[in-house]
Protein backbone atom coordinates (compact mmCIF):
# COMPACT_ATOMS: atom_id res chain seq x y z
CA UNK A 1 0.00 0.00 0.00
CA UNK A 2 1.18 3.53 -0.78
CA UNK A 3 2.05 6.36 1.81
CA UNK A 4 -0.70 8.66 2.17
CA UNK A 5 1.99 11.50 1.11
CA UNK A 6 2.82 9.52 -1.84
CA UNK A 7 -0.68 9.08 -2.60
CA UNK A 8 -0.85 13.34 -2.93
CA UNK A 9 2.17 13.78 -4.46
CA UNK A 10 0.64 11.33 -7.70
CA UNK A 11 -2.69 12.53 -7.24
CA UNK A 12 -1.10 16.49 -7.79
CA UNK A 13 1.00 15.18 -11.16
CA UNK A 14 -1.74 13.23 -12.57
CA UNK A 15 -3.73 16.22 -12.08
CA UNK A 16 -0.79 18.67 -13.50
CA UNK A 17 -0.69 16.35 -16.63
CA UNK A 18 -4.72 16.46 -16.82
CA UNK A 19 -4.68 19.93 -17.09
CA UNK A 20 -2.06 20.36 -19.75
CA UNK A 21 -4.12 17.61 -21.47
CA UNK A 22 -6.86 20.12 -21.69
CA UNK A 23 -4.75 23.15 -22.38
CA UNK A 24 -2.79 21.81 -25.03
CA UNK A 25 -4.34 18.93 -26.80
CA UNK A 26 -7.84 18.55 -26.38
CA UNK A 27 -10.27 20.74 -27.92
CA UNK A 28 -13.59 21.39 -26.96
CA UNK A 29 -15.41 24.16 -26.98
CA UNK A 30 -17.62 23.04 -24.03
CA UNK A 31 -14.65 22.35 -21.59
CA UNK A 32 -13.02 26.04 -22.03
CA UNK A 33 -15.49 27.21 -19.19
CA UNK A 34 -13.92 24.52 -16.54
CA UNK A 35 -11.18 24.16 -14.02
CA UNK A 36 -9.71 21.16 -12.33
CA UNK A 37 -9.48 21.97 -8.64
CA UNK A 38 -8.60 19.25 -7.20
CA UNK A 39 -7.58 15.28 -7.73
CA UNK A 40 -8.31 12.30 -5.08
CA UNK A 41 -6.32 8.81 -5.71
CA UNK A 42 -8.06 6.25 -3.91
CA UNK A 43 -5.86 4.00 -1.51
CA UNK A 44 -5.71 1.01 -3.82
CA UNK A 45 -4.24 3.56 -6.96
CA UNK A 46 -7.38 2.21 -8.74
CA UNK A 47 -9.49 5.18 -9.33
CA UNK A 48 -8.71 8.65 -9.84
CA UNK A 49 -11.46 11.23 -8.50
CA UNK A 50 -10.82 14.73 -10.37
CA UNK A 51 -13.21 17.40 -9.05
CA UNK A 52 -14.00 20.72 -11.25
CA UNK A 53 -15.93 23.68 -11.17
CA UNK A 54 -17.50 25.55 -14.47
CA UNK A 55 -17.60 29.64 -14.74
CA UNK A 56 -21.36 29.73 -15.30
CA UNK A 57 -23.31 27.52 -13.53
CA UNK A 58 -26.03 27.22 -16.67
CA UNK A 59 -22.87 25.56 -18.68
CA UNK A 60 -22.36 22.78 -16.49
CA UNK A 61 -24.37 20.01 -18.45
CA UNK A 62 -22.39 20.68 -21.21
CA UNK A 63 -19.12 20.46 -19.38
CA UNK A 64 -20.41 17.05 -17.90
CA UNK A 65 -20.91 15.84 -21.87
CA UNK A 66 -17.22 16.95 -22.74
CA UNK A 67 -15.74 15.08 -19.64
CA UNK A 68 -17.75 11.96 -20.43
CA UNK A 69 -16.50 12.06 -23.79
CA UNK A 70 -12.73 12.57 -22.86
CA UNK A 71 -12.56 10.37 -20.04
CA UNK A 72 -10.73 7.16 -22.27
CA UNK A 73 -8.47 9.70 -23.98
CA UNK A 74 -7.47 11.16 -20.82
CA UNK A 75 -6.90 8.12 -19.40
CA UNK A 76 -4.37 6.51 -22.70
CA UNK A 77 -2.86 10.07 -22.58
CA UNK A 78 -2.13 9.51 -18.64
CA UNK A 79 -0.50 5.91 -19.56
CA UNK A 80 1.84 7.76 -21.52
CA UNK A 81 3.27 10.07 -19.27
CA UNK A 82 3.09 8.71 -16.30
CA UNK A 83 4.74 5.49 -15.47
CA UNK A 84 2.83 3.36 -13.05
CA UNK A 85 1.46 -0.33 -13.34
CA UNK A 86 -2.28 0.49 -13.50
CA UNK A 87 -3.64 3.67 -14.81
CA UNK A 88 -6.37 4.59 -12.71
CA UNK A 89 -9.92 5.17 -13.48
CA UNK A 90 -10.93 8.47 -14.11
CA UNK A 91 -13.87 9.82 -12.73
CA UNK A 92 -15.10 13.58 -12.38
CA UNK A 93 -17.05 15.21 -10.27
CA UNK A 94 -18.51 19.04 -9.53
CA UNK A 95 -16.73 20.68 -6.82
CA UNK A 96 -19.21 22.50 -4.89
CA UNK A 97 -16.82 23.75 -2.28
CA UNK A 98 -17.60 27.14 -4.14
CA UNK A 99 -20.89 26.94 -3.73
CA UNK A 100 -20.95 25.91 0.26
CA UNK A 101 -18.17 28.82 0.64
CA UNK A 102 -21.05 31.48 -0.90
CA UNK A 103 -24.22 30.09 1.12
CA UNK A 104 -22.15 30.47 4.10
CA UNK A 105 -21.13 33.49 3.87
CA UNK A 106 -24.66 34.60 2.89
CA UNK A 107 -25.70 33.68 6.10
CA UNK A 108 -23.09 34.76 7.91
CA UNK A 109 -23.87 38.47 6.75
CA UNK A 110 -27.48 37.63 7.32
CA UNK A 111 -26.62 37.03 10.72
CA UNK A 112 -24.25 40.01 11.57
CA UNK A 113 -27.34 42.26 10.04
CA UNK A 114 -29.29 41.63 13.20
């Protein structure tokens, strides 16, 4: 089993080589809108979880098409850079840390009104 700190330190390059993935190679015009913000390696090195967040909330279906479609490329493009014995599984998901961050502090200013 992997270090935890070892875990990161992959989980931080595969995510470095997703994102020049998107900036250099792939293009779609429903992606430009999204960020990677952050990338989970489960224990095992099986599956990797990369989280993103879109600039307008109304383009997020879209984005969630594009990733679907890129997920098998991503993950031969991965193989080829990065030496390891199983390429994880890629799987994305919406960051709403964001989101949470904003409703919070909505309330919190609700609550320093009074």
């Amino acid at each position: 089993m992997p270090t935890p700190h070892r875990t990161e330190r992959l989980a931080d390059l595969l995510k470095q080589e997703t994102m020049l993935f998107f900036l250099t190679e792939w293009e779609d015009d429903r992606l430009e809108g999204m960020t990677i913000t952050q990338a989970r390696l489960t224990k095992d090195l099986r599956i990797l979880r990369l989280y993103y967040v879109v600039r307008d909330a109304a383009d997020k279906e879209e984005v969630e098409l594009g990733l679907s479609e890129v997920r098998s490329s991503l993950r031969k493009v991965l193989a080829g850079r990065v030496s390891l014995r199983f390429v994880p599984e890629i799987e994305f998901f919406y960051d709403e840390t964001d989101d949470l961050r904003e409703k919070t502090e909505k309330l919190f200013s609700k609550i320093h009104e009074f």
